[in-house]
Protein backbone atom coordinates (compact mmCIF):
# COMPACT_ATOMS: atom_id res chain seq x y z
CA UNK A 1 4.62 -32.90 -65.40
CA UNK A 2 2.49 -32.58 -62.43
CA UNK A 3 1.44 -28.90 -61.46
CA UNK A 4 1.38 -27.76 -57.89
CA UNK A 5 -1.87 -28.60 -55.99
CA UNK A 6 -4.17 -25.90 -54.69
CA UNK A 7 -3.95 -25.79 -50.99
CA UNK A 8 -5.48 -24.43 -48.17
CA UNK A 9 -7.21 -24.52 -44.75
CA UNK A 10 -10.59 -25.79 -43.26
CA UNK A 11 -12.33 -22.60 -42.20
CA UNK A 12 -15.67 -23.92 -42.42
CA UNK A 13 -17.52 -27.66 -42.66
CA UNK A 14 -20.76 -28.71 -43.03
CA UNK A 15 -22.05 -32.62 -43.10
CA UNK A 16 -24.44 -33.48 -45.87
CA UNK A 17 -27.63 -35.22 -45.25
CA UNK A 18 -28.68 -37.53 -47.62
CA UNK A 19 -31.47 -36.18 -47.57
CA UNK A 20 -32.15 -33.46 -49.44
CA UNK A 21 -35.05 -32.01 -47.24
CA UNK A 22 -32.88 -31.70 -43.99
CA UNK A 23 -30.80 -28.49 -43.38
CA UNK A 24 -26.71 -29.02 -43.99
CA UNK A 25 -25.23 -28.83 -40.32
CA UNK A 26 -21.90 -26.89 -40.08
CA UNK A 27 -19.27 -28.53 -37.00
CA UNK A 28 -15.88 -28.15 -36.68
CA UNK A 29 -15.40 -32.21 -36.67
CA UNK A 30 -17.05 -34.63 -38.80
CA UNK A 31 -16.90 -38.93 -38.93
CA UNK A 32 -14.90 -41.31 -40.63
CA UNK A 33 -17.47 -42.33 -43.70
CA UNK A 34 -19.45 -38.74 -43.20
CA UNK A 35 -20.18 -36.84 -47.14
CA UNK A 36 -19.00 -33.47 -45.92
CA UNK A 37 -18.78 -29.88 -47.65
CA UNK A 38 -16.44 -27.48 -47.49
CA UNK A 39 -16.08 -23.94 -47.98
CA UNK A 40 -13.49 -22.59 -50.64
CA UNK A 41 -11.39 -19.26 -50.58
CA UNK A 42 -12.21 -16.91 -52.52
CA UNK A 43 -8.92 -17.11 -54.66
CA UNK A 44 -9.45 -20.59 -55.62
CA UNK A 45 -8.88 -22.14 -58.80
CA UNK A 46 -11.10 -24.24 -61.15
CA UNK A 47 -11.75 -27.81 -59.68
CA UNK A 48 -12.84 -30.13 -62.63
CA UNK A 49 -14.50 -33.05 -61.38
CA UNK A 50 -13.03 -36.10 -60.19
CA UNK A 51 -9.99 -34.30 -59.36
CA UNK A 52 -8.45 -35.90 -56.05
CA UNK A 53 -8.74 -33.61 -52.74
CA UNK A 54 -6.96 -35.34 -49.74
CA UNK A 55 -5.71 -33.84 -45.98
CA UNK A 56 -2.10 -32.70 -46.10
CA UNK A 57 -1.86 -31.58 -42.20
CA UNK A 58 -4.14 -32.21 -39.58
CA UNK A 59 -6.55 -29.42 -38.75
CA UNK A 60 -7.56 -30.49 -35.31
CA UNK A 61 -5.53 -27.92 -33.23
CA UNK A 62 -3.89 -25.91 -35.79
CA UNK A 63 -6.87 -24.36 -37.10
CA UNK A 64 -8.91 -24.76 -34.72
CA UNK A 65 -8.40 -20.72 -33.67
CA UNK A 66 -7.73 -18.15 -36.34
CA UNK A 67 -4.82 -16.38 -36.06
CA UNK A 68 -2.47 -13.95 -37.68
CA UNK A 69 1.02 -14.58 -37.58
CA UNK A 70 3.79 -11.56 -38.32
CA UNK A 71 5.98 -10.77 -40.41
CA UNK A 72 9.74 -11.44 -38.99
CA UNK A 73 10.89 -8.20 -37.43
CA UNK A 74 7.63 -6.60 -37.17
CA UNK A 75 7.22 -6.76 -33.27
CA UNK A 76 10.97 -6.55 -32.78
CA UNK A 77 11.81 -4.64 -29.56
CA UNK A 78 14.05 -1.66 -30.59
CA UNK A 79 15.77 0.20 -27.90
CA UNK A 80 15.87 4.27 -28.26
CA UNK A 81 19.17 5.84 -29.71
CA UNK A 82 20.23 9.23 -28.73
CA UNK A 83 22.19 10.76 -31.62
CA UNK A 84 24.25 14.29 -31.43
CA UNK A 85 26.97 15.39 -34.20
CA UNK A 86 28.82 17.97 -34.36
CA UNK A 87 30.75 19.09 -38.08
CA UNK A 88 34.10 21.49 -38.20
CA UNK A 89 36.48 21.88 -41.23
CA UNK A 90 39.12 19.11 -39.23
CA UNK A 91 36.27 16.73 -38.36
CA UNK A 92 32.95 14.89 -37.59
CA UNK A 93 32.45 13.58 -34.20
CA UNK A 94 29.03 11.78 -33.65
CA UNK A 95 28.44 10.68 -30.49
CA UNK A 96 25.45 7.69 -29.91
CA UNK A 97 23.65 6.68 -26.45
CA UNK A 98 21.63 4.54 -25.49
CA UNK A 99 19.62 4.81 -22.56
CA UNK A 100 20.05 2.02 -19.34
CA UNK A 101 17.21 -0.48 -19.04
CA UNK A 102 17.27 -0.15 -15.34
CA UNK A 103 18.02 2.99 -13.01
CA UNK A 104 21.06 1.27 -11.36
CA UNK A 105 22.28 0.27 -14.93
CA UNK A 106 24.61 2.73 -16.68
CA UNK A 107 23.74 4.14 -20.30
CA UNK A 108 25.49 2.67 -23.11
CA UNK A 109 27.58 5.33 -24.69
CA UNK A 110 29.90 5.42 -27.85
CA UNK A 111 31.65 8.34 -29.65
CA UNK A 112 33.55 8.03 -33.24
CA UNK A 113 35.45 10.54 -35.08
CA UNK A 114 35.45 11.00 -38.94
CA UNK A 115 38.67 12.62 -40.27
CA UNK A 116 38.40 15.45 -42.36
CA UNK A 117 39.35 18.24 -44.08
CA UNK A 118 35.75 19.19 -45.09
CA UNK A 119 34.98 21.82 -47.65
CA UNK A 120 32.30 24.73 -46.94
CA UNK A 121 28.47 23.81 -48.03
CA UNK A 122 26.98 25.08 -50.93
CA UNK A 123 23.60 24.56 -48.72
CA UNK A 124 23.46 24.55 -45.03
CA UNK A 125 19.91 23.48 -45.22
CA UNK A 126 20.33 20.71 -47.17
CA UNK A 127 23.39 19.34 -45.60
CA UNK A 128 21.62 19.51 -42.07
CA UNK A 129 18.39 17.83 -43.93
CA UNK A 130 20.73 14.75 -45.44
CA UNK A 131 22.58 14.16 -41.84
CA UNK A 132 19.52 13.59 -40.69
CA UNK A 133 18.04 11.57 -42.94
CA UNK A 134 21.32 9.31 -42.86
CA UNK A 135 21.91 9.16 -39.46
CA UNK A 136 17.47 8.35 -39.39
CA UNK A 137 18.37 5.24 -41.61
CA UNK A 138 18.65 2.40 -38.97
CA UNK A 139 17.36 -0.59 -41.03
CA UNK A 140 17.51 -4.16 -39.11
CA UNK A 141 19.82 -2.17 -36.43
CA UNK A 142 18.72 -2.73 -32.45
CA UNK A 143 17.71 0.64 -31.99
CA UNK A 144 15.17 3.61 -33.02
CA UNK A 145 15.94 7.38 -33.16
CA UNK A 146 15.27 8.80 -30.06
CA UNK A 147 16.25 12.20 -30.32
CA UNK A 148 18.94 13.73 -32.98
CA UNK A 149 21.17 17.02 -32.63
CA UNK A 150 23.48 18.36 -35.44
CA UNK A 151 25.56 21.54 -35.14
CA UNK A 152 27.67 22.44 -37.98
CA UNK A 153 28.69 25.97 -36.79
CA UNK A 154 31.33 26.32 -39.37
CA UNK A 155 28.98 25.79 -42.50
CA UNK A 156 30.81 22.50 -43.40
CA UNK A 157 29.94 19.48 -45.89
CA UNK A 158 30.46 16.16 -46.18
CA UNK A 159 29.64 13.60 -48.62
CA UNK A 160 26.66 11.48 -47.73
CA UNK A 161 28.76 7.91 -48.10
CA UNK A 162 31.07 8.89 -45.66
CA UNK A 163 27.60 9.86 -43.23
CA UNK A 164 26.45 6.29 -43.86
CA UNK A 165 29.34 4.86 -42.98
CA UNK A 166 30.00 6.66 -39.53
CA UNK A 167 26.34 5.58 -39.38
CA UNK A 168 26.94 1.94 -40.06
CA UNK A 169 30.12 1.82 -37.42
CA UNK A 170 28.50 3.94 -34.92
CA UNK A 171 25.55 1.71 -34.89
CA UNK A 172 27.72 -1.90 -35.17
CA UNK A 173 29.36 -0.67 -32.03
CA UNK A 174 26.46 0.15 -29.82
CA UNK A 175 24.91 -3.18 -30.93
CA UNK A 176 28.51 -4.70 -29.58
CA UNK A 177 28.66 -2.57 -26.33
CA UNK A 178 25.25 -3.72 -26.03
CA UNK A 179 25.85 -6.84 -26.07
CA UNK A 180 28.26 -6.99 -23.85
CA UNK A 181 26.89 -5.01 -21.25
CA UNK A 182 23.84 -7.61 -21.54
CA UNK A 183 25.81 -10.20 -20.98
CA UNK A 184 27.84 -8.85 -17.85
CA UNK A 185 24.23 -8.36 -16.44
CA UNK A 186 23.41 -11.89 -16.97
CA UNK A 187 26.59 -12.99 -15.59
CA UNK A 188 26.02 -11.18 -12.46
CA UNK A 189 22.49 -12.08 -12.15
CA UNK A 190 23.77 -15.64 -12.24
CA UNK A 191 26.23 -14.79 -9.82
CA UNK A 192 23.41 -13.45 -7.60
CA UNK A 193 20.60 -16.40 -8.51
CA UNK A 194 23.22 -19.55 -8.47
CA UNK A 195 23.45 -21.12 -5.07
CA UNK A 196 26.78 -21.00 -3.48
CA UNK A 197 29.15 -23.47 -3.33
CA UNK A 198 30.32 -22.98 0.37
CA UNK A 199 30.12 -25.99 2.61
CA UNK A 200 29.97 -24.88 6.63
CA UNK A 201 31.45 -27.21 9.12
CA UNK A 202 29.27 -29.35 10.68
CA UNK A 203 27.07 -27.41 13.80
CA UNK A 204 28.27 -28.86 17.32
CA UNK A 205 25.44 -27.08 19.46
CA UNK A 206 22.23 -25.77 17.98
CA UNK A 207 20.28 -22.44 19.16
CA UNK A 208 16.73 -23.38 20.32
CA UNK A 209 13.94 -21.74 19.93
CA UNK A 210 9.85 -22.48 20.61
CA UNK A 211 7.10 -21.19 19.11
CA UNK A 212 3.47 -21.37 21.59
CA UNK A 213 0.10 -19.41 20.81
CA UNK A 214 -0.41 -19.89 24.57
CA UNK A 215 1.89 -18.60 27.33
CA UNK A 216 0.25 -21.39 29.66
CA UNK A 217 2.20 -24.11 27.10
CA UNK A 218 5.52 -23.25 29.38
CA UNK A 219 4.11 -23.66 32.78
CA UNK A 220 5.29 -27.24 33.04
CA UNK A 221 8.93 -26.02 31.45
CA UNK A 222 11.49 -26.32 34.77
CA UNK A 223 14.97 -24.95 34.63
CA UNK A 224 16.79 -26.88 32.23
CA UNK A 225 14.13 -26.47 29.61
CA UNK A 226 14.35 -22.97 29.43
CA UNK A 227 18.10 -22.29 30.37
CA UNK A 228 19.53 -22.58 26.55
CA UNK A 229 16.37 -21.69 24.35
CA UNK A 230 18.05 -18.64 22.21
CA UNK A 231 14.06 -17.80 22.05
CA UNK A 232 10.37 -18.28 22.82
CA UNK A 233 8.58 -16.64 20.13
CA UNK A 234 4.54 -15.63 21.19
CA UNK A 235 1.84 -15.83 18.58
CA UNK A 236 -0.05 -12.90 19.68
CA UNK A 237 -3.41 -13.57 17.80
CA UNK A 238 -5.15 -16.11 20.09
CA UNK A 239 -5.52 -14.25 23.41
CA UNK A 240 -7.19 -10.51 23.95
CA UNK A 241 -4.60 -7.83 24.49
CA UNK A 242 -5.87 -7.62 28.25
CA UNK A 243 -4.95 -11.20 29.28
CA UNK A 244 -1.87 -11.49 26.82
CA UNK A 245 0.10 -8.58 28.47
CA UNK A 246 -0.80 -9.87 32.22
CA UNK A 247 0.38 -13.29 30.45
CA UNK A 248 4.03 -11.75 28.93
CA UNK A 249 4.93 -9.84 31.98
CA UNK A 250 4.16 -13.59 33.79
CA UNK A 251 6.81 -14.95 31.00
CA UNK A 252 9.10 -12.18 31.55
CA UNK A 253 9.33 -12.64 35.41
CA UNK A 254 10.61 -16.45 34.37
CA UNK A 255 12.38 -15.93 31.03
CA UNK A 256 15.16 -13.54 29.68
CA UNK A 257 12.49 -10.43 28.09
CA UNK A 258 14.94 -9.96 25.57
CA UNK A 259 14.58 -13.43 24.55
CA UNK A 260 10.97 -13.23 23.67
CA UNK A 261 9.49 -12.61 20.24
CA UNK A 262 5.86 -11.44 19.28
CA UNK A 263 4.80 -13.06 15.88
CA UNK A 264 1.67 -11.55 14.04
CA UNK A 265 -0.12 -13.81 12.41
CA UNK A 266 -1.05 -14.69 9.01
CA UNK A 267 -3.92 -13.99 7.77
CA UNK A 268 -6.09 -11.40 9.36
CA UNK A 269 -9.68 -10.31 8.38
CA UNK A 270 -10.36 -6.73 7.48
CA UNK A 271 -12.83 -6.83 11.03
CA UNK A 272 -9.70 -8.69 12.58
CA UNK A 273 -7.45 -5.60 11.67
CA UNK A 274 -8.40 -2.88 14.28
CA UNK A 275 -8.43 -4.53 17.40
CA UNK A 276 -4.87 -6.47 16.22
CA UNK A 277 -3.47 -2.70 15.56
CA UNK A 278 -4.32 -1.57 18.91
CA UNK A 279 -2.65 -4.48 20.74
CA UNK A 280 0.44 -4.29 17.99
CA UNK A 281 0.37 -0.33 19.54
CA UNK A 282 -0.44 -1.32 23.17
CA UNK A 283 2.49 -3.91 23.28
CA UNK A 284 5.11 -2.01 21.55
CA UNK A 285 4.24 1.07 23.85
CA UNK A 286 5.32 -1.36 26.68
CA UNK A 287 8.09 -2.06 25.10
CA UNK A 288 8.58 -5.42 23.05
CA UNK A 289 10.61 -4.78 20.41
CA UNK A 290 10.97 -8.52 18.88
CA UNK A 291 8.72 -9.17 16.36
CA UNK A 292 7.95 -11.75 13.73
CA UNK A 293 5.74 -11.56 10.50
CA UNK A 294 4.15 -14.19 8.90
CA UNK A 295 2.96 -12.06 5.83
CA UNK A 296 4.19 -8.94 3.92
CA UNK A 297 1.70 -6.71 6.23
CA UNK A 298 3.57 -7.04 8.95
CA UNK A 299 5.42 -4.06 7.80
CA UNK A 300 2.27 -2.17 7.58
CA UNK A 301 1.18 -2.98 10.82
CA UNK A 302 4.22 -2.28 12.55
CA UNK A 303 4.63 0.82 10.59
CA UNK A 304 7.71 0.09 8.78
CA UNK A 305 9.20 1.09 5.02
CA UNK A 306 9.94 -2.03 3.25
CA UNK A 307 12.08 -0.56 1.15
CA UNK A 308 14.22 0.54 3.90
CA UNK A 309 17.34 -1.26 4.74
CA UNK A 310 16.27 -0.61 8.54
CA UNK A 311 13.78 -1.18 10.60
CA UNK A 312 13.14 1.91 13.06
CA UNK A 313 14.33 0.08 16.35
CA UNK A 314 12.66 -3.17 15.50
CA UNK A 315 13.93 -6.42 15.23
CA UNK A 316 12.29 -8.14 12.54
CA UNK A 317 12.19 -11.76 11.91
CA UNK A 318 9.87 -14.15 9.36
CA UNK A 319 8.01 -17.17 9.63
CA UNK A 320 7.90 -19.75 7.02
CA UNK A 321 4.98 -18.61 5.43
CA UNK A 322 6.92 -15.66 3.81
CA UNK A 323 8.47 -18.52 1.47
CA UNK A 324 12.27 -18.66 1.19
CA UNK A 325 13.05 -21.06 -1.44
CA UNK A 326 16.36 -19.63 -2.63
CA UNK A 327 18.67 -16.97 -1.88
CA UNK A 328 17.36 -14.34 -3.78
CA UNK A 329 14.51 -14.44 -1.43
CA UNK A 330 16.55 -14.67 1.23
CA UNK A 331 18.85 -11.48 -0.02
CA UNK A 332 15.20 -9.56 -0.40
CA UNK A 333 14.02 -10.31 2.65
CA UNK A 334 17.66 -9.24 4.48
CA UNK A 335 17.46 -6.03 2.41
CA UNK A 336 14.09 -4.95 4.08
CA UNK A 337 15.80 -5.22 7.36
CA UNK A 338 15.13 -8.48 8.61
CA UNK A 339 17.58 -9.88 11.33
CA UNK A 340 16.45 -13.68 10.15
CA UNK A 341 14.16 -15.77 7.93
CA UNK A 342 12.17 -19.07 8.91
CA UNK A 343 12.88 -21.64 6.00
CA UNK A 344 9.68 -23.50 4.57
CA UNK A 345 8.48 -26.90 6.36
CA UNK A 346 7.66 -27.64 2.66
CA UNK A 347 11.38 -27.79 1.28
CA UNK A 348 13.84 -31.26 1.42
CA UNK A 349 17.14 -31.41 2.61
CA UNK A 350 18.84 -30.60 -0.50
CA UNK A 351 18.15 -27.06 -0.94
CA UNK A 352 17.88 -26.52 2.57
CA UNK A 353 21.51 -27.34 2.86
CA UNK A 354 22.06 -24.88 -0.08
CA UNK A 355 20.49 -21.53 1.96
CA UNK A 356 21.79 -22.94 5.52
CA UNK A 357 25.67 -22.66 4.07
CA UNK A 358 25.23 -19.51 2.74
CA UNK A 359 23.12 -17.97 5.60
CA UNK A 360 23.86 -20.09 8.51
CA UNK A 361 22.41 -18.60 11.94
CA UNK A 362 20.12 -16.29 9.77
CA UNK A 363 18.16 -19.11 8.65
CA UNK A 364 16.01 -20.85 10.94
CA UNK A 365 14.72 -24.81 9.87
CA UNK A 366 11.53 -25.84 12.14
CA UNK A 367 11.83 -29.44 13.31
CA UNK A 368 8.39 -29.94 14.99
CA UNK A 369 4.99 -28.47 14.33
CA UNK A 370 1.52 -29.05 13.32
CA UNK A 371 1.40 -27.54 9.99
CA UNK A 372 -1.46 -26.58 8.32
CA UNK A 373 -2.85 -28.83 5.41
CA UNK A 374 -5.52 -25.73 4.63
CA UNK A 375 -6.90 -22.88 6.30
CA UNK A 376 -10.89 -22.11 5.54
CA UNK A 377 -13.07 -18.96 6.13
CA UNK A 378 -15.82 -21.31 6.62
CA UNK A 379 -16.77 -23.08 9.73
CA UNK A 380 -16.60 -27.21 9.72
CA UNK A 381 -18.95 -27.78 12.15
CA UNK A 382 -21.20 -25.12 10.84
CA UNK A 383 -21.77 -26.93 7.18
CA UNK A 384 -22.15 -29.73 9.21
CA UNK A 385 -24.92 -28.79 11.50
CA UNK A 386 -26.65 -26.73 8.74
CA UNK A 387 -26.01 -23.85 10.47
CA UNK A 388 -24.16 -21.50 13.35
CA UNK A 389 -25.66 -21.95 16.64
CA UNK A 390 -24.00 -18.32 17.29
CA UNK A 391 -20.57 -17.68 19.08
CA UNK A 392 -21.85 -17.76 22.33
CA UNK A 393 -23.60 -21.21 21.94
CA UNK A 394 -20.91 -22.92 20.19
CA UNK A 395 -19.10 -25.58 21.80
CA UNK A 396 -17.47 -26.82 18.99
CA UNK A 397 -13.14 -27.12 19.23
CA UNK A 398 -12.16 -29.89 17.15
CA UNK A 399 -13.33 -33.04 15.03
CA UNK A 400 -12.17 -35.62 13.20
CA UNK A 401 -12.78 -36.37 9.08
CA UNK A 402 -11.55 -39.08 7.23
CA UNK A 403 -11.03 -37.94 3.25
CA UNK A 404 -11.80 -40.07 0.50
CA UNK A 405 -8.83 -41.22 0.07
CA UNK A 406 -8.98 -42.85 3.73
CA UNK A 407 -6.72 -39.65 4.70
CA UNK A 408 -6.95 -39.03 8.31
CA UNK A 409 -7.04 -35.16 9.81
CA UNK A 410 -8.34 -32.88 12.15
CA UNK A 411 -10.31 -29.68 11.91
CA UNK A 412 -9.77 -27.15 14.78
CA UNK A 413 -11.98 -24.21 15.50
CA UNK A 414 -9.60 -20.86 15.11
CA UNK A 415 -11.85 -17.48 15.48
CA UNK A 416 -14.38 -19.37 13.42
CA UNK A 417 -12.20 -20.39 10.80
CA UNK A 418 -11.07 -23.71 10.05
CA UNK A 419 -7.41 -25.48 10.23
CA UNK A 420 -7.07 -28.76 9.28
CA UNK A 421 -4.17 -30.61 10.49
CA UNK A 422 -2.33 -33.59 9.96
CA UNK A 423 -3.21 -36.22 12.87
CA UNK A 424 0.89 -36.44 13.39
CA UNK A 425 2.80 -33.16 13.41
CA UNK A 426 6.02 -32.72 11.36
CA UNK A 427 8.82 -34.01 12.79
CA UNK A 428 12.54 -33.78 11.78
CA UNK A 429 14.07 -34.92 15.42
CA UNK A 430 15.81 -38.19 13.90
CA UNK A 431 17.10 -36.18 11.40
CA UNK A 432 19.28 -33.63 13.36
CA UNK A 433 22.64 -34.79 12.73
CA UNK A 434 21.51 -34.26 8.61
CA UNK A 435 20.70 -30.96 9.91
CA UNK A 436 24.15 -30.24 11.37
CA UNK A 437 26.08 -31.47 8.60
CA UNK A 438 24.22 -29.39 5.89
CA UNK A 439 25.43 -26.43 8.82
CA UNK A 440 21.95 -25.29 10.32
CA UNK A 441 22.40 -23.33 13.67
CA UNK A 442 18.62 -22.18 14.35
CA UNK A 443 16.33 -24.96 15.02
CA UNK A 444 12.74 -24.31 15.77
CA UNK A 445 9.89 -26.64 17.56
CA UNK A 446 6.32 -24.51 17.05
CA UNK A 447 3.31 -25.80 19.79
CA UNK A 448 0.41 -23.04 17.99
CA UNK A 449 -2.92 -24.35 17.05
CA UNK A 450 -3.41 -27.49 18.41
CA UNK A 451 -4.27 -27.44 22.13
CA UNK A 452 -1.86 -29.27 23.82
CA UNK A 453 -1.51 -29.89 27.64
CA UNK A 454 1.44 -28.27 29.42
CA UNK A 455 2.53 -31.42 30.56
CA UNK A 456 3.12 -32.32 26.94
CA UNK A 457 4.52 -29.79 25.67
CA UNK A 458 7.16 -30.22 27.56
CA UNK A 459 7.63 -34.36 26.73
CA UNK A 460 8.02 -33.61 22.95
CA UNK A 461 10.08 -30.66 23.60
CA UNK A 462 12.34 -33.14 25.60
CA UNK A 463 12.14 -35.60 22.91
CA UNK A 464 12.53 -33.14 19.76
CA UNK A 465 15.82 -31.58 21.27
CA UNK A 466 16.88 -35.11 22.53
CA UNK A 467 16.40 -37.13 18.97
CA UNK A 468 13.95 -38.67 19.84
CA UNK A 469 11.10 -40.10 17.46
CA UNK A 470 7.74 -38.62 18.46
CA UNK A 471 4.76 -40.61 18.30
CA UNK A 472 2.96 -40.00 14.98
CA UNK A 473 5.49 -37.77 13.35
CA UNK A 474 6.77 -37.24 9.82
CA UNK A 475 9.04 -35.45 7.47
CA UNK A 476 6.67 -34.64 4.84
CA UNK A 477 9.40 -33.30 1.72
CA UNK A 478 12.66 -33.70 3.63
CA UNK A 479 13.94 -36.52 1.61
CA UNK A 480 12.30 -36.42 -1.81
CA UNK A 481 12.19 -32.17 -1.81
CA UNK A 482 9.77 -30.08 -3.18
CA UNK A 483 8.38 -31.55 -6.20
């Protein structure tokens, strides 16, 4: 009969020259053909020669990094155990807790009684000294002796197999209550995660709203283009604080002032950061109290508590760029006082129609803009030219680069920093009736970075809010989603 071969892995290799002279090379691989050696463990048995060695398991990956691997159970995650019993001549009651993973949770708490009568101790000290070792004995259990308390105030004793069994019980119904507190968690955070099934009735008149970085974007607006817009939201980045007041009391002469919003932007420079806080203070002191935030500091700059369920007076809004992908982001971003939330450009009609019939109004889908493929630090035309010619010598706005995969797009100057748009903006205006079956309210058309004449501004507004294809446009993920 055949013994059991000797195995073991590669941990080192060398190939063998042929000739003797030249040094033995050690690698981790070696050729098809190549007269290699190999280094035994020390615990290995007597080869004779001639005796057949062959590869049981590729070594490639497996061994290619050492590692240890544990023992089952050994890095187990045990939660503490709270233990307190209390011995009297009729009884022992032992009462075990364990401790809530989260604050909001409550503790898990269960409390058997062992019948008595129970004779007096010989030894007090010993009796305490074997509860504790019994009730210390938790084995393969889910939990780890916290803390232990036993009072035994009448000098009782009991036998140590009836401890370990009010043990083993005590313990088996923690693990249960455990269990089944775990699982109500779960089902609840499923409750919270899962998108709802409710399906809105299909919108009959949407609530416009338009997004400019220049006030002067309106000028050619007349009557009708303004009368229904639930809101003109103002990116307040662009202009000094001087010129942008003069240029919001101009808008609120012509437009509802409690139908303007001031968005922050997104990104802002640490030498961008005082002069935007004193004309986030110079325009709140003259009282705008709409605001939008395109990033989590928005809060800081506006001197809010984002843990607060209010916002101090302020009505709060997001842009896209604070992602909301799915209603838990939605439910955070409502429960740091936000009236609304801008849904991503990025997302497709399916789970758009998901958040828009559980948050209807709240949720606000943009339908035209020029969204950014990147933003850069760096300056375009500055790696082009080798150089900056300085602030006050450049005249450089926008240009046009071709990618190398024949990719056509723009690069604008913004405060020395590069955005690179798409040649056509993104465009869902042949797609509003999807839009009001899947039950959006709040549609948004955003005219901010590229610099547009008045005159058409006002044509693809016309077109965007009539259905209207606009020249150039597309729906980037609409259809397909986000992959």
């Amino acid at each position: 009969m055949l013994g059991k071969p000797f195995g073991f892995a590669v941990e080192r290799l060398w190939i063998m020259s042929t000739d003797r002279n030249e040094k033995k090379s050690e690698v981790f691989e070696a050729p098809a053909g190549a007269r290699v050696e190999v280094c035994l463990p020390a615990d290995h048995p007597p080869l004779p020669i001639g005796a057949p060695v062959y590869c049981s398991s590729s070594q490639n990956v497996k061994q290619r990094y050492r590692h240890e691997r544990p023992r089952p159970g050994r890095y187990r995650v045990r939660r503490p155990l709270h233990i307190a019993a209390e011995l009297t001549p009729d009884g022992l009651r032992a009462n075990g807790r364990v401790a809530a993973v989260r604050p909001h949770q409550a503790d898990v708490e269960i409390q058997l009684r062992l019948p008595g009568p129970f004779g007096p101790a010989r030894d007090l000290a010993t009796m305490e000294a074997a509860a504790r070792q019994t009730f210390s004995r938790l084995g393969e259990t889910d939990f780890e002796l916290a803390s232990y308390e036993f009072h035994n105030p009448a000098g009782r004793f009991v036998p140590v197999s009836r401890l370990n069994k009010l043990r083993r019980d005590l313990t088996s119904a923690l693990e249960e209550a455990c269990k089944k507190t775990a699982a109500e968690n779960v089902d609840r955070l499923r409750a919270d995660a899962c998108i709802k099934t409710c399906k809105p009735p299909p919108t009959k008149h949407f609530a416009w709203s338009i997004k400019v970085d220049r006030i002067g974007f309106l000028d050619d607006f007349h009557g009708s283009d303004l009368a229904d817009i639930a809101e003109v939201v103002v990116d307040i980045a662009r202009d000094p604080a001087g010129f942008l007041s003069e240029q919001l009391d101009r808008l609120a002469g012509r437009f509802d002032r409690q139908r303007v919003r001031l968005a922050l932007p997104a990104l802002t420079r640490r030498w961008e950061e005082k002069p935007l806080a004193q004309k986030i203070k110079r325009l709140r002191s003259a009282g705008w109290a709409k605001w939008q935030a395109a990033n989590l500091s928005a809060w800081t700059y506006l001197g809010l508590d984002p843990k607060a369920d209010q916002t101090a007076g302020i009505d709060l809004s997001t842009d896209w760029s604070i992602y909301v992908l799915n209603r838990l982001a939605a439910r955070q971003l409502l429960d740091m006082g936000v009236t609304g939330f801008t849904l991503s450009p990025e997302d497709g009609l399916a789970n758009l129609r998901s958040l828009l019939g559980e948050f209807g109004p709240r949720a606000a889908v943009v339908v035209y803009q020029d969204t950014p493929l990147f933003m850069a630090e760096s300056c375009a035309y500055a790696n082009l030219i080798g150089g900056c010619p300085g602030k006050a010598n450049c005249q450089f706005q926008s240009m046009e680069m071709v990618s190398s995969h024949g990719e056509r797009v723009t690069a604008l100057d913004y405060h020395c920093r590069t955005i690179v748009l798409n040649q056509g903006p993104f465009c869902l205006s042949t797609r509003l009736p999807d839009l009001a079956r899947a039950g959006a309210v709040s549609l948004r058309a955003d005219f901010i970075y590229r610099s547009y004449e008045a005159s058409e501004v006002r044509q693809r507004w016309r077109l965007v809010r009539s259905g209207c294809a606009v020249p150039g446009g597309h729906a980037a993920n609409f259809d397909r989603g986000v992959l």
